[in-house]
Protein backbone atom coordinates (compact mmCIF):
# COMPACT_ATOMS: atom_id res chain seq x y z
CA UNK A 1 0.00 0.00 0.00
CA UNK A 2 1.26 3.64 -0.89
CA UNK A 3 1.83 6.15 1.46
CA UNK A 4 -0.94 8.41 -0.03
CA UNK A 5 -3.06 5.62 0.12
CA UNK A 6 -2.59 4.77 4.23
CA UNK A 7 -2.78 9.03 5.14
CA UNK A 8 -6.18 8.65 3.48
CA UNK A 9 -7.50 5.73 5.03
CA UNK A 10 -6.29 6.84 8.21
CA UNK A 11 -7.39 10.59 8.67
CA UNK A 12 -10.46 12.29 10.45
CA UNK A 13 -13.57 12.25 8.25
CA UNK A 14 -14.80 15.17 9.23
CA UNK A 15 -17.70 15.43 6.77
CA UNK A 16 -18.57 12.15 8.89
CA UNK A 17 -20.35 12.18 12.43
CA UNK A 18 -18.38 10.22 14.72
CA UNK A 19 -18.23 9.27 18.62
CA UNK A 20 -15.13 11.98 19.04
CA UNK A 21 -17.30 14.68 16.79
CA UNK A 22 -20.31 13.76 19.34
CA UNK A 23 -17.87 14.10 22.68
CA UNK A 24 -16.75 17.28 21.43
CA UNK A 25 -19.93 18.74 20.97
CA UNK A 26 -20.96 17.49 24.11
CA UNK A 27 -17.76 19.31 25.91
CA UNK A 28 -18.41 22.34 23.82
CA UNK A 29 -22.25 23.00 25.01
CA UNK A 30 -20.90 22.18 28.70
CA UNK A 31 -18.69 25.11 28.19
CA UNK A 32 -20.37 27.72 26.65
CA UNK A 33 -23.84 27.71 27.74
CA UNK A 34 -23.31 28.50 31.37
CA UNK A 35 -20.89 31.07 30.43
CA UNK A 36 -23.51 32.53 28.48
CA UNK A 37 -25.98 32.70 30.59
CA UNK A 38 -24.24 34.38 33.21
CA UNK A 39 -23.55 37.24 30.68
CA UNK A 40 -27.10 37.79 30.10
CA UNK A 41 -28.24 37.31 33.50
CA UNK A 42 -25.17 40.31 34.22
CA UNK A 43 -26.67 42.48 31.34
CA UNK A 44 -29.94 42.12 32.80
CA UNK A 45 -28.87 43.11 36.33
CA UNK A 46 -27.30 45.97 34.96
CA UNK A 47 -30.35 47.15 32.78
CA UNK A 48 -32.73 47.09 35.42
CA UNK A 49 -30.35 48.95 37.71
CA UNK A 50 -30.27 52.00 34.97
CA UNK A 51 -33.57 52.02 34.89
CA UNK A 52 -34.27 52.33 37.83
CA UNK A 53 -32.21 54.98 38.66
CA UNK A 54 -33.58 56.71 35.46
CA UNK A 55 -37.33 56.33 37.34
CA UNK A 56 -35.86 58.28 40.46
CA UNK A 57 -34.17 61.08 38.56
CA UNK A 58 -37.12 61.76 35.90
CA UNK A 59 -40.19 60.44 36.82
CA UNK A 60 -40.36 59.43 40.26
CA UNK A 61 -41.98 61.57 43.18
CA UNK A 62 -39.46 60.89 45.78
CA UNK A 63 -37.54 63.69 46.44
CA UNK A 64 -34.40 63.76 44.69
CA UNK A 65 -33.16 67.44 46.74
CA UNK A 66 -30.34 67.44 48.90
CA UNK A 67 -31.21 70.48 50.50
CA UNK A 68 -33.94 69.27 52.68
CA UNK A 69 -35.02 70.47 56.10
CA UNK A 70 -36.59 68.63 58.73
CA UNK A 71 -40.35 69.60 60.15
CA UNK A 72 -40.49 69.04 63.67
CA UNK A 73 -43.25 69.46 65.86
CA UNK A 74 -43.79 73.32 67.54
CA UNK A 75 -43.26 71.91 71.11
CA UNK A 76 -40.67 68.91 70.16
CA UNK A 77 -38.05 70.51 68.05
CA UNK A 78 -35.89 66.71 67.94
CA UNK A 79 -38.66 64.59 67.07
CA UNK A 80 -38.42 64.28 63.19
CA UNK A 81 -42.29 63.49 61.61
CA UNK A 82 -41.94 61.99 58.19
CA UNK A 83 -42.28 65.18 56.81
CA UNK A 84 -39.52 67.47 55.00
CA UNK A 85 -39.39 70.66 53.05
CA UNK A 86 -36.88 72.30 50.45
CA UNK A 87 -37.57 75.77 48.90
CA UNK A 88 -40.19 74.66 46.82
CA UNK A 89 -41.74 71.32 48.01
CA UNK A 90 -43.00 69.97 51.06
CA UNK A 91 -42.26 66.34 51.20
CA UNK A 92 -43.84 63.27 53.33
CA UNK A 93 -41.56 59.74 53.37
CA UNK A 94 -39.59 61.54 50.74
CA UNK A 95 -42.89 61.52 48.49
CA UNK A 96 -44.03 65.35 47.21
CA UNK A 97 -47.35 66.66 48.52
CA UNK A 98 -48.95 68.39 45.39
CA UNK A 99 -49.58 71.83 46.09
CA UNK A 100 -48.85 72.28 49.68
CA UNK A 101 -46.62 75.58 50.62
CA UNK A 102 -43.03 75.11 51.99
CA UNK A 103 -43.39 78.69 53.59
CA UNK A 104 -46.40 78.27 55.44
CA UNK A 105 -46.83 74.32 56.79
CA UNK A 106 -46.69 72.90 60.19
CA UNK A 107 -47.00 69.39 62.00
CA UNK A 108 -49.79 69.31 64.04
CA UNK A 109 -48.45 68.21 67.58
CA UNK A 110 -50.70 64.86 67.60
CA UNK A 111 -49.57 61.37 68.75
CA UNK A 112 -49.80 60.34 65.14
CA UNK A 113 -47.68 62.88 63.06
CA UNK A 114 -49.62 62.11 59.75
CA UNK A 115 -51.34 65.38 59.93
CA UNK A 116 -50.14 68.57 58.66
CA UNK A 117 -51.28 72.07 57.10
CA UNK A 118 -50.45 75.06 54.89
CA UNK A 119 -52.08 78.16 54.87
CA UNK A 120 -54.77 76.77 52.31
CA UNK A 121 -55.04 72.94 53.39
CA UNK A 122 -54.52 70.07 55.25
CA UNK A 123 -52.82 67.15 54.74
CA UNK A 124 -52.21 63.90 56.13
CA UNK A 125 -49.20 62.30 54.67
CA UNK A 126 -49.40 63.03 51.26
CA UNK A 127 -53.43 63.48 50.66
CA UNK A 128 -55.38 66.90 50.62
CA UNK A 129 -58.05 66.42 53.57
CA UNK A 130 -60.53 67.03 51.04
CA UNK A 131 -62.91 70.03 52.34
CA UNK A 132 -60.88 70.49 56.02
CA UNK A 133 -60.56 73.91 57.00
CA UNK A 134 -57.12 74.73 57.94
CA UNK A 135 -58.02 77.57 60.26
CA UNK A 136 -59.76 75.85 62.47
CA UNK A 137 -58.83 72.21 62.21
CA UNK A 138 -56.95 70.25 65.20
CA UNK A 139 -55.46 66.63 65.34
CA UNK A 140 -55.40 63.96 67.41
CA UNK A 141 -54.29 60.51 66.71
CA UNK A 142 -55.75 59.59 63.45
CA UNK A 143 -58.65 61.90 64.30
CA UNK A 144 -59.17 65.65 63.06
CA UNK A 145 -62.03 67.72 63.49
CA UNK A 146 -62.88 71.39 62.12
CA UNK A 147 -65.80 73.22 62.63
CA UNK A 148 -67.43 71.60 60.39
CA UNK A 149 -66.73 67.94 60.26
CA UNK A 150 -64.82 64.74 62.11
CA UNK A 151 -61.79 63.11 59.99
CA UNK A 152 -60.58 59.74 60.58
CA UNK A 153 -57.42 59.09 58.42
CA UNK A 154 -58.08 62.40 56.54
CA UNK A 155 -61.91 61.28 55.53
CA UNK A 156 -64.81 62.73 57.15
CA UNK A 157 -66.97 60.29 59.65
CA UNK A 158 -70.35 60.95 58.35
CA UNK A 159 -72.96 62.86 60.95
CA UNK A 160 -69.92 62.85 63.46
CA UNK A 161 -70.32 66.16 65.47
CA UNK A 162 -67.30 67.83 66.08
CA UNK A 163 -67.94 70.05 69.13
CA UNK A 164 -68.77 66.74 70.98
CA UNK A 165 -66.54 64.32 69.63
CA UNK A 166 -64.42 61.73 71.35
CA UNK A 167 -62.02 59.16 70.40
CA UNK A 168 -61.76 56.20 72.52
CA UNK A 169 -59.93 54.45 70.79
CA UNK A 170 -58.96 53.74 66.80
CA UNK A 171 -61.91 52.10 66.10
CA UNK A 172 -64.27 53.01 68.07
CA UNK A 173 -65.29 56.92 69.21
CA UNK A 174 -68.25 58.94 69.97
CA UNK A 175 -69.95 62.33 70.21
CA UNK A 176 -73.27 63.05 72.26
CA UNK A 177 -75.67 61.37 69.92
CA UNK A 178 -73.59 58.42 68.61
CA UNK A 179 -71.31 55.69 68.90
CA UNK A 180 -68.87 54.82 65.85
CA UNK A 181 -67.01 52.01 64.40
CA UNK A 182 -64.61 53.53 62.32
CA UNK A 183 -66.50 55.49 59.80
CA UNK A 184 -69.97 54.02 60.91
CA UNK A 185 -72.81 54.34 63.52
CA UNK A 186 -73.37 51.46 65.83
CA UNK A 187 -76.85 51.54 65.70
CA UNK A 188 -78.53 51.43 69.55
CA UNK A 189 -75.06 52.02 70.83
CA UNK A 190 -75.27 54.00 74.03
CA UNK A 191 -72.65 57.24 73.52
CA UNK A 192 -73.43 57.93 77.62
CA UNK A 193 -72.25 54.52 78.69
CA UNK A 194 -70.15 53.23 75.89
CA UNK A 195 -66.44 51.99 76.71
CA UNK A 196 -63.43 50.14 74.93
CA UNK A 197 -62.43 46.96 76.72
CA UNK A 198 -59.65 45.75 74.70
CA UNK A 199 -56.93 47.21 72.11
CA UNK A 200 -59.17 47.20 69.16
CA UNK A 201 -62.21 44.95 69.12
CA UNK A 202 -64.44 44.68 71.81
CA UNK A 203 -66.83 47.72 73.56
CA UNK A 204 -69.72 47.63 75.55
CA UNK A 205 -72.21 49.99 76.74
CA UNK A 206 -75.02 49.54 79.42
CA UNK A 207 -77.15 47.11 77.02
CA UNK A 208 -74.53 45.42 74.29
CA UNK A 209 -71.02 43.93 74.04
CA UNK A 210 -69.98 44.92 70.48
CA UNK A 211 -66.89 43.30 68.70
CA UNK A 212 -65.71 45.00 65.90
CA UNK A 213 -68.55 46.89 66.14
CA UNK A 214 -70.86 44.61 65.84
CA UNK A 215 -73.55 43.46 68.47
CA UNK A 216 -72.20 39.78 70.34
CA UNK A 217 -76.10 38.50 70.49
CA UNK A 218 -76.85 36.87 73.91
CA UNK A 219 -73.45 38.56 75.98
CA UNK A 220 -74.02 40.17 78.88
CA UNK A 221 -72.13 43.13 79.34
CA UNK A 222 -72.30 43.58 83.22
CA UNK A 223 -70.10 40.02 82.84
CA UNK A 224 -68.20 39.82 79.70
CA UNK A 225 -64.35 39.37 79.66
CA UNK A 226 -63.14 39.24 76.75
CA UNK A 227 -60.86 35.93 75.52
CA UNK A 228 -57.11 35.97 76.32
CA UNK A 229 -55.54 36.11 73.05
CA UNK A 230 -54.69 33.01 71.39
């Protein structure tokens, strides 16, 4: 046999496939796929991160101003309150309130510091009370009144008299005529007699034990205690 003749029976067909064409394939996917998708997972990562830095500077509401200045209460000048101004803005958890006055707002000194007011309005957090009346509204808690109307959470308790009103607790309140779960009247609930007798659920009055403001049918109130937590 020539030499010519042995090279040629002897070389790689590589127009063939064969087991060592399959096992390099095989090595070859191994290799590159995982390497491949950790580059796109690391482009992605990176893409997302620009955008959302884009949001903040462009289109987000969160304050982007370095020169902020801390509102404090009038009578507790180191307690900070969520809420912030710069020259032009007044800000609540770094959010913009839209249209309140830097110059002319103050924290109303409340055990819940979500209330606040400009010359024109009143906020809490970053809401317009709708209809409040700056001039003569107070806070307390979660509760504002004016001289017009009771807020809960910056929304007006329907009928809810303000010269009379009470919180008990934040759930339940009252004035002289009613008794109210939240932003309802219990209905038959006695305002005179009426008292809280846990955190958040239960009341009672002379006649009813009510839990979460509704009437506990067949309870005596003169001997209910209500369950331990469990």
């Amino acid at each position: 046999m020539s030499d010519n003749q042995s090279i040629s029976s002897s070389s790689i067909k590589w127009n063939e496939i064969t087991w060592y064409s399959r096992l390099g394939a095989i090595i070859l996917f191994l290799a590159i796929i995982p390497a491949l998708s950790f580059y796109i997972g690391t482009q992605y990562e990176l893409a997302m991160t620009a955008e959302a830095q884009g949001a903040i500077v462009s289109g987000s509401t969160e304050n982007p101003t370095p020169n902020l200045q801390q509102i404090y209460f009038s009578d507790r000048t180191n307690f900070e309150t969520g809420y912030e101004k710069d020259a032009t803005h007044v800000y609540y958890m770094g959010s913009i309130i839209p249209g309140a006055d830097p110059n002319s707002f103050v924290v109303f000194d409340s055990i819940n510091e979500a209330y606040g007011k400009d010359a024109n309005n009143v906020y809490f957090g970053t809401s317009t009370v709708q209809g409040a009346d700056a001039a003569t509204f107070s806070a307390f808690d979660i509760y504002g009144t004016d001289t017009r109307a009771v807020y809960l959470e910056g929304k007006v308790i329907p009928d809810a008299d303000p010269k009379t009103f009470v919180d008990l607790n934040e759930n339940y309140s009252k004035d002289a005529h009613n008794v109210y779960y939240q932003y309802q009247i219990i209905p038959g609930a006695d305002p005179n007699t009426i008292q809280v007798i846990s955190d958040y659920e239960y009341a009672k009055d002379k006649n009813h034990v009510y839990d979460w403001g509704k009437v506990m049918t067949g309870v005596n109130p003169a001997t209910f205690t209500p369950p331990l937590p469990g």
